[in-house]
N, C-alpha and C. Protein backbone atom coordinates (compact mmCIF):
# COMPACT_ATOMS: atom_id res chain seq x y z
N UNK A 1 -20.84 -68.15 91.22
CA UNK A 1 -20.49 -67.28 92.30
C UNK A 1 -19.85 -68.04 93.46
N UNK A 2 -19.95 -69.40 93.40
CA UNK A 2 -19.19 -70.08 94.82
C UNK A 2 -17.99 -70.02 94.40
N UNK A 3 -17.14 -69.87 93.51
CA UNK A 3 -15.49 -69.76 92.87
C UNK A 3 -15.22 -68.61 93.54
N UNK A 4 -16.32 -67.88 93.73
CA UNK A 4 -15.59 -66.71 94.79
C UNK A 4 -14.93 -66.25 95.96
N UNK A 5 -13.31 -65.69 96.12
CA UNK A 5 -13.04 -65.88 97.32
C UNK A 5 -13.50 -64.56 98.26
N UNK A 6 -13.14 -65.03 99.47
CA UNK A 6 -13.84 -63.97 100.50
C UNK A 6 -12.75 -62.78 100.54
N UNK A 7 -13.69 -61.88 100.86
CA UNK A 7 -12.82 -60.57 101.16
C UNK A 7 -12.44 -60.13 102.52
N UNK A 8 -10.85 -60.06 102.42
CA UNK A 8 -10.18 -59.95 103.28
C UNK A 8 -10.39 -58.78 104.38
N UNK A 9 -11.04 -59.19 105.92
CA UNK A 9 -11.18 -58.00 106.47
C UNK A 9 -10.32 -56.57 106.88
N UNK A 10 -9.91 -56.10 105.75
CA UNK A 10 -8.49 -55.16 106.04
C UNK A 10 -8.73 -53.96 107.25
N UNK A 11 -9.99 -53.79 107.69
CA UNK A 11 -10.06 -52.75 108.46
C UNK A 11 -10.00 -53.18 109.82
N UNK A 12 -10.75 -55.00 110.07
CA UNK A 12 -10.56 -55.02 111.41
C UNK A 12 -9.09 -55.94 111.40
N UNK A 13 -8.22 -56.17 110.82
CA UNK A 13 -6.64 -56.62 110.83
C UNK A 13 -6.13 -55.03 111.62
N UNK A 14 -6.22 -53.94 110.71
CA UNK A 14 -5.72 -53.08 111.39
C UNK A 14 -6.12 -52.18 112.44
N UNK A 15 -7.68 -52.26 112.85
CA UNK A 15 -8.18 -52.09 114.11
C UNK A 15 -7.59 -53.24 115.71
N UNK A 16 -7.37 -54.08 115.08
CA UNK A 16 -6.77 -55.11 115.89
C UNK A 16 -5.06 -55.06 116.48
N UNK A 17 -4.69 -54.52 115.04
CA UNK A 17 -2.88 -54.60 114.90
C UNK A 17 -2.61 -55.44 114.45
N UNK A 18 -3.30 -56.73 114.02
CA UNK A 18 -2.31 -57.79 113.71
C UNK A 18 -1.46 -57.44 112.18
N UNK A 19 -2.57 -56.90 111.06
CA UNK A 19 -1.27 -56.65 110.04
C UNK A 19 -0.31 -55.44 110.07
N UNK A 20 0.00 -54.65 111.16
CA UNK A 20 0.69 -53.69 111.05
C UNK A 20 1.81 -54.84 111.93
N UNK A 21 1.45 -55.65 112.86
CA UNK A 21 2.48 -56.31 113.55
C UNK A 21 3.15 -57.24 112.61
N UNK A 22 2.26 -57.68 111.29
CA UNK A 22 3.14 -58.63 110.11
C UNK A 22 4.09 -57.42 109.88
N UNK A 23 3.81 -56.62 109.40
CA UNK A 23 4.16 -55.80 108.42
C UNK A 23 5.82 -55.57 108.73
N UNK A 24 5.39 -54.67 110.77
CA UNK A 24 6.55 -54.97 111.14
C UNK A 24 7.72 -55.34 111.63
N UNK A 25 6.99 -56.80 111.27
CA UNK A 25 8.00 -58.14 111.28
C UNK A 25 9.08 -58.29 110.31
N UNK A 26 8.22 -58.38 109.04
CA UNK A 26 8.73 -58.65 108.18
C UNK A 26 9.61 -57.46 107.81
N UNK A 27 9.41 -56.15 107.96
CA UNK A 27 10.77 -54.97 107.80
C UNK A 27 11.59 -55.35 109.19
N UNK A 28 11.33 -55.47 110.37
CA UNK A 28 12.68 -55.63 111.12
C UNK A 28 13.06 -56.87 110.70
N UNK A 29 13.00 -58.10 110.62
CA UNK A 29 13.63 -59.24 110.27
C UNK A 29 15.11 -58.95 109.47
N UNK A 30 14.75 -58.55 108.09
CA UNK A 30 16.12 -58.62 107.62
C UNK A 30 17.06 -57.47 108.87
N UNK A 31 17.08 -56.79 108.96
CA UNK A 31 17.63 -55.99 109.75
C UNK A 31 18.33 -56.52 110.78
N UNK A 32 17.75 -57.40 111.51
CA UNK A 32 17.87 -58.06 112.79
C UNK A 32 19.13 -59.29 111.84
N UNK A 33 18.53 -60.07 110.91
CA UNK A 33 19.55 -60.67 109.83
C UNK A 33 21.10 -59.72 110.10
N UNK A 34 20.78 -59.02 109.48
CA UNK A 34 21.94 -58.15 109.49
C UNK A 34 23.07 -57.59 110.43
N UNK A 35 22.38 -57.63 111.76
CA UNK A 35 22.93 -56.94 113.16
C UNK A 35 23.09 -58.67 113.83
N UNK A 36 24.14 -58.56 114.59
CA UNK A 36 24.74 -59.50 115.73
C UNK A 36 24.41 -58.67 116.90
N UNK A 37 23.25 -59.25 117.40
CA UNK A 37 23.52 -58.19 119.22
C UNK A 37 23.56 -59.26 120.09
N UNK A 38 24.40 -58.88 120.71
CA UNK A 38 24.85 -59.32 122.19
C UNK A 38 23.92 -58.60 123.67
N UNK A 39 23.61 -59.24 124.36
CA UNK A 39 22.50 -58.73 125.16
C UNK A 39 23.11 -58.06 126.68
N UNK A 40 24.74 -58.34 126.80
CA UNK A 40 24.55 -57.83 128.00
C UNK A 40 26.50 -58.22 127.58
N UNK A 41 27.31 -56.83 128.18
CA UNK A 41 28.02 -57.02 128.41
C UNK A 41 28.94 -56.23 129.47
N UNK A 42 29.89 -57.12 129.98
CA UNK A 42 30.72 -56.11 131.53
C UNK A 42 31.68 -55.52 131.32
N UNK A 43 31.31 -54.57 132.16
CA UNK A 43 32.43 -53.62 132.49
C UNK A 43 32.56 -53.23 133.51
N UNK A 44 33.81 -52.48 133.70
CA UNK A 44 34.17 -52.17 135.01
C UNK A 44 34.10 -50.83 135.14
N UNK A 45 33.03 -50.48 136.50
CA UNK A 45 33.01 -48.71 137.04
C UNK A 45 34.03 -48.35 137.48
N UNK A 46 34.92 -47.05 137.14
CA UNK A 46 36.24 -46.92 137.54
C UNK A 46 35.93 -46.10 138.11
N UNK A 47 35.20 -45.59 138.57
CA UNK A 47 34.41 -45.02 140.21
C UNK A 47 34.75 -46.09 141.32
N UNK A 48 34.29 -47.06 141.50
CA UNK A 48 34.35 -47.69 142.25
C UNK A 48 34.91 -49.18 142.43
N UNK A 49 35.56 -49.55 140.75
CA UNK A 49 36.05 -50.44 140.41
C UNK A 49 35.26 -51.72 140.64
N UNK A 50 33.72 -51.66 140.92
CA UNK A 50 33.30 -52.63 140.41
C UNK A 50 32.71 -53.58 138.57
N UNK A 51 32.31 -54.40 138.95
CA UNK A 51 32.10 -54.94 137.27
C UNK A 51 30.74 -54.68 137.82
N UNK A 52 30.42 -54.09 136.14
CA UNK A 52 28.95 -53.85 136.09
C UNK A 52 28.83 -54.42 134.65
N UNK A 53 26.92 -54.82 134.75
CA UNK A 53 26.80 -55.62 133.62
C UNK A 53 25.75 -54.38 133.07
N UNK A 54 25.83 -54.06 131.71
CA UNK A 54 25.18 -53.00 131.24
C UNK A 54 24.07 -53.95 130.55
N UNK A 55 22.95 -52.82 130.40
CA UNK A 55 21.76 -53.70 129.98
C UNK A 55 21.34 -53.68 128.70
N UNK A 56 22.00 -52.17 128.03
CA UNK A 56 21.70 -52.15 126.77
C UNK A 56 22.61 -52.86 125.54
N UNK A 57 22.04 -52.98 124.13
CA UNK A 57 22.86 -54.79 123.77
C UNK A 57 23.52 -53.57 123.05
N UNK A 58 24.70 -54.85 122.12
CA UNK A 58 25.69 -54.16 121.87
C UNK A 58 25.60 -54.42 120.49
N UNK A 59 25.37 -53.60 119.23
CA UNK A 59 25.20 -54.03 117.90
C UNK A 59 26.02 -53.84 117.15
N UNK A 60 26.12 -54.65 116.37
CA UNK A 60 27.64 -55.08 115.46
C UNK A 60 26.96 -55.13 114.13
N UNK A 61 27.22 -54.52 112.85
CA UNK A 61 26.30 -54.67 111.86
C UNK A 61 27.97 -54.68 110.91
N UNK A 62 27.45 -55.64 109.70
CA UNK A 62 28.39 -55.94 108.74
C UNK A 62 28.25 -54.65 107.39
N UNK A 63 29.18 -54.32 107.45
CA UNK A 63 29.46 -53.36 105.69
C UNK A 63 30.44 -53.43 105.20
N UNK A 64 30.40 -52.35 104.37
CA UNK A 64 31.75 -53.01 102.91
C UNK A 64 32.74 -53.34 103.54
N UNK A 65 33.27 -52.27 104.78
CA UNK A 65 34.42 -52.85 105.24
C UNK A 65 34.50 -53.99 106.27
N UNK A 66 33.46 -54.33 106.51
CA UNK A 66 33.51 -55.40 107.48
C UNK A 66 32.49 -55.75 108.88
N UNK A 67 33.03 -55.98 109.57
CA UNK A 67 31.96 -56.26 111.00
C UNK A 67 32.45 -54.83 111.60
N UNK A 68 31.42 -54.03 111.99
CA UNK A 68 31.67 -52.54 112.72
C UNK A 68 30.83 -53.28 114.03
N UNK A 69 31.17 -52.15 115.39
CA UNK A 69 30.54 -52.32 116.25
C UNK A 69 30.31 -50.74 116.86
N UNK A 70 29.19 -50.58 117.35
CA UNK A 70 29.09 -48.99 117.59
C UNK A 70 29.58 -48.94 119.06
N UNK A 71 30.35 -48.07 119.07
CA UNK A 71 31.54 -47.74 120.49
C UNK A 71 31.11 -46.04 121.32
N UNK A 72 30.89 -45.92 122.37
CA UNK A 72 30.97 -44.42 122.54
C UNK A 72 32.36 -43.92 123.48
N UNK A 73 32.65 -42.98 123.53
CA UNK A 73 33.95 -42.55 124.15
C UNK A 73 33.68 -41.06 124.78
N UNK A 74 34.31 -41.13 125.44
CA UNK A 74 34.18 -39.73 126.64
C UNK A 74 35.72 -38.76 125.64
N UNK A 75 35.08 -38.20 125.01
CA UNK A 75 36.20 -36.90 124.63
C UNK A 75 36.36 -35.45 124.73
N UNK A 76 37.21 -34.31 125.03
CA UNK A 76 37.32 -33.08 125.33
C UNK A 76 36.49 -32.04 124.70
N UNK A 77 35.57 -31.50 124.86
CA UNK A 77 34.74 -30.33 124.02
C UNK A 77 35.87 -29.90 122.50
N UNK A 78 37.87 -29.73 123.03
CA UNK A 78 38.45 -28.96 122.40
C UNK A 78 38.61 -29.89 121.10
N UNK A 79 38.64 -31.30 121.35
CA UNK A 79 39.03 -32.30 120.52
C UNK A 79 37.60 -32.42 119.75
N UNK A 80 36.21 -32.75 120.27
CA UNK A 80 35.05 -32.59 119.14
C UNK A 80 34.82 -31.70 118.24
N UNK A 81 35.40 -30.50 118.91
CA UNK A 81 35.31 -28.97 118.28
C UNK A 81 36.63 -29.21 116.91
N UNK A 82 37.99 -29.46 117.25
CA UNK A 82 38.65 -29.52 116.33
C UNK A 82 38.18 -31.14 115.58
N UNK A 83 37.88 -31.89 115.72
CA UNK A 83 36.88 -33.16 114.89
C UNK A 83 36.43 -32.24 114.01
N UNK A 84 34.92 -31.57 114.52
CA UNK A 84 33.93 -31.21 113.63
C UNK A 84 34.97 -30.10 112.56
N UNK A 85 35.87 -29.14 112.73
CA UNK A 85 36.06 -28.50 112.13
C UNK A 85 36.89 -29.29 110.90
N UNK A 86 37.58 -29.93 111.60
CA UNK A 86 38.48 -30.86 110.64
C UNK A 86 37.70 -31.85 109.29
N UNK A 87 36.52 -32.26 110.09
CA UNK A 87 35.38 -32.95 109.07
C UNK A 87 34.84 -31.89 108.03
N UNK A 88 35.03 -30.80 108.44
CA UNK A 88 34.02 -29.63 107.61
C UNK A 88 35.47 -29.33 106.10
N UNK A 89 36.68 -29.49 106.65
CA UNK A 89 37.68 -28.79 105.91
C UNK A 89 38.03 -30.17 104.71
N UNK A 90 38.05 -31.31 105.29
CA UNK A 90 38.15 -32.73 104.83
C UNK A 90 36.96 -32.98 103.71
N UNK A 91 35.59 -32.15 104.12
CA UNK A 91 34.57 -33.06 103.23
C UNK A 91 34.54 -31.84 102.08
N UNK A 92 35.56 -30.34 102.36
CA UNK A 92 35.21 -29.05 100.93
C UNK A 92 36.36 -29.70 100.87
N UNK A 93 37.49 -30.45 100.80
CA UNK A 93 38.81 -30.86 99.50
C UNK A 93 38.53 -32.07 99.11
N UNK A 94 37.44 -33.08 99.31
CA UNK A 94 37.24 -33.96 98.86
C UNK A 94 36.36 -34.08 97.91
N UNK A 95 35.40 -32.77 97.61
CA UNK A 95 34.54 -32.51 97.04
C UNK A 95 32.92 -33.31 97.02
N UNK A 96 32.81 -34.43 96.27
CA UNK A 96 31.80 -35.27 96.26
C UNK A 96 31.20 -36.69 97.00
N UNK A 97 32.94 -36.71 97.57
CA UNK A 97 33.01 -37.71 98.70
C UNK A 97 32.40 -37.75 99.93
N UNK A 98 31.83 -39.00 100.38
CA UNK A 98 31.63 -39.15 101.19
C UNK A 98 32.36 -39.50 102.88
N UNK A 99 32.59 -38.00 103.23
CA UNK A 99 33.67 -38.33 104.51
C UNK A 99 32.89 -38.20 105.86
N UNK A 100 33.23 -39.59 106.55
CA UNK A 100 32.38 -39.19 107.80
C UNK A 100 33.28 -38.58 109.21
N UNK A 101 32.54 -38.55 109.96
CA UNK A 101 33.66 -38.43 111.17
C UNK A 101 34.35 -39.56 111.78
N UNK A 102 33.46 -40.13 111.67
CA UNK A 102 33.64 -42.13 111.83
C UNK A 102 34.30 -42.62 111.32
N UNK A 103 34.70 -42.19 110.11
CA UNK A 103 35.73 -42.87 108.78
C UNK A 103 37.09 -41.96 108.98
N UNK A 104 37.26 -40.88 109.92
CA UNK A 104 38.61 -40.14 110.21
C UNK A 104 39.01 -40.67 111.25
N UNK A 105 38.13 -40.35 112.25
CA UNK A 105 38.05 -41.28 113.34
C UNK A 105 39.45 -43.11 113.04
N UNK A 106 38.65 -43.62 112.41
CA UNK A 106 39.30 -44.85 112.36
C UNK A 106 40.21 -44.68 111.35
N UNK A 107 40.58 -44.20 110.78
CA UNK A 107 41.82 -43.90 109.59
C UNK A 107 43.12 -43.11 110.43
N UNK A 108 42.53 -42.64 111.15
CA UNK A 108 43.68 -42.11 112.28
C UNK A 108 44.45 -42.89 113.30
N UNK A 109 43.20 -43.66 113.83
CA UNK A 109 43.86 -44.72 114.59
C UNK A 109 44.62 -46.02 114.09
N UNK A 110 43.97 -46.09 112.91
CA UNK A 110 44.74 -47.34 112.06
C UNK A 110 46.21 -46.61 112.23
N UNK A 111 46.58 -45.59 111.57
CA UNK A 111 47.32 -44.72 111.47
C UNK A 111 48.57 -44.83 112.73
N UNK A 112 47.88 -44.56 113.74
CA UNK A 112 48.45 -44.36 115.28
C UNK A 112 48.99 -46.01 115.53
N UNK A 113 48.11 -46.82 115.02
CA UNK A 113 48.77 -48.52 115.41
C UNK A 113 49.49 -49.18 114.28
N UNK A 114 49.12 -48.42 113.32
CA UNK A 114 50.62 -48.91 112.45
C UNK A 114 51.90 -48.04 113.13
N UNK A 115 52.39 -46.91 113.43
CA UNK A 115 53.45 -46.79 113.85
C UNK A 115 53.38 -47.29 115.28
N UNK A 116 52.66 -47.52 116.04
CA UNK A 116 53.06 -48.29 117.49
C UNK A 116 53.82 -49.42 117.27
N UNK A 117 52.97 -50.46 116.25
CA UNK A 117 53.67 -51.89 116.01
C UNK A 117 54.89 -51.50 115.66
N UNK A 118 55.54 -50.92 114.33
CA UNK A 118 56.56 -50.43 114.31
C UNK A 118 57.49 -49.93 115.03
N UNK A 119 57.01 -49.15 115.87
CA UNK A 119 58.12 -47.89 116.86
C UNK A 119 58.44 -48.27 118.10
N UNK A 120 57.24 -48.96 118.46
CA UNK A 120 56.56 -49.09 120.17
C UNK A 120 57.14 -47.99 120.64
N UNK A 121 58.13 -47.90 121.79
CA UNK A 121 58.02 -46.67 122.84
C UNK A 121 58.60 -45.12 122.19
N UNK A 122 59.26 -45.21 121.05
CA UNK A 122 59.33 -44.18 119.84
C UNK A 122 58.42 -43.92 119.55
N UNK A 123 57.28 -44.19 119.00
CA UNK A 123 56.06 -43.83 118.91
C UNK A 123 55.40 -42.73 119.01
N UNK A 124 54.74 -41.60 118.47
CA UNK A 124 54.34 -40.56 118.89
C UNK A 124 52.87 -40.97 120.17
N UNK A 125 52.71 -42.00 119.86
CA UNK A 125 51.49 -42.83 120.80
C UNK A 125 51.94 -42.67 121.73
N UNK A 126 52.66 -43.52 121.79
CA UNK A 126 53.20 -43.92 123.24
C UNK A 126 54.17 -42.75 123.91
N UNK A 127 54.90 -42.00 123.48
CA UNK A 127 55.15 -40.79 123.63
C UNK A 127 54.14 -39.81 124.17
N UNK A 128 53.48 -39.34 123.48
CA UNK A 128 51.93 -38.48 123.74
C UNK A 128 51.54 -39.12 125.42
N UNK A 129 51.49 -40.60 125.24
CA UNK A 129 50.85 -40.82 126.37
C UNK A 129 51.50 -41.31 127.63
N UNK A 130 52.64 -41.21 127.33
CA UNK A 130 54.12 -41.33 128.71
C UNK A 130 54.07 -39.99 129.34
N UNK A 131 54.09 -39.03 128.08
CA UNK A 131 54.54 -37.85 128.61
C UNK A 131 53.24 -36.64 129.20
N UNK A 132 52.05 -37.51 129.39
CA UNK A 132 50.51 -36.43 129.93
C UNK A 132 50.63 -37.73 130.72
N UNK A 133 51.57 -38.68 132.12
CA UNK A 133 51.81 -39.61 132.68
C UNK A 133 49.77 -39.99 132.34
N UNK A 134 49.51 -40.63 131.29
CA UNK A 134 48.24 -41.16 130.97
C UNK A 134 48.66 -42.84 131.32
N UNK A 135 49.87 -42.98 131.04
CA UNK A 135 49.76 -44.77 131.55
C UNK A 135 50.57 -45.23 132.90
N UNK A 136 49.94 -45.48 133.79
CA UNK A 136 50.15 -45.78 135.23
C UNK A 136 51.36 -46.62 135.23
N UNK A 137 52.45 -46.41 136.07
CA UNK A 137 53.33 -47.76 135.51
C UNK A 137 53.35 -48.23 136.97
């Protein structure tokens, strides 16, 4: 009976927390592996045109296509509204595919900067945005 090992106190580990705090260690770790965050980066309030340093980090996670970084943007109710509808019409002709809004999103703009490089002020870009005077000259 001395070959015997002791039994592991599993009730006061998790009365304590310490193995729920292994536990989730070891699930965020790879994760954290996975994500590049940056802890603080500036920008400028165009309220008041100062630089402000934002506090929340900025996460960059790698997939098939590459290093993504999550971005948010201020856009028109009319433009989310035609998004969502456009995503709804995109994902019944694609059938089984997986289409996001995120993946039109950036297929459009790729789209928009291949003819810029090409066109520059021909451009429907740069056009669109001469002519709603959107770029200050």
């Amino acid at each position: 009976m001395s070959d015997r090992q002791a039994t592991p106190d599993v009730l006061g580990q998790l009365m304590s927390g310490s193995a729920l705090e292994e536990e989730s260690n070891k699930a965020i770790k790879p994760a954290v592996q996975r994500a590049i965050k940056q802890p603080h980066r500036k920008a400028i309030n165009t309220a008041s045109n100062k630089e402000v340093t934002e506090t929340s980090p900025i996460v960059r996670s790698v997939s098939a296509e590459g290093l993504k970084e999550k971005a948010t943007f201020n856009l028109p109710i009319k433009t989310l509204e035609e998004l969502e509808d456009k995503w709804m019409e995109i994902r019944k002709m694609a059938g089984n595919k997986q289409i996001s809004k995120t993946l039109i999103v950036e297929k459009a703009l790729e789209m928009a900067f291949e003819e810029f490089d090409g066109q520059k002020q021909e451009s429907k870009l740069y056009s669109k945005l001469a002519s709603n005077n959107a770029i200050k000259q």
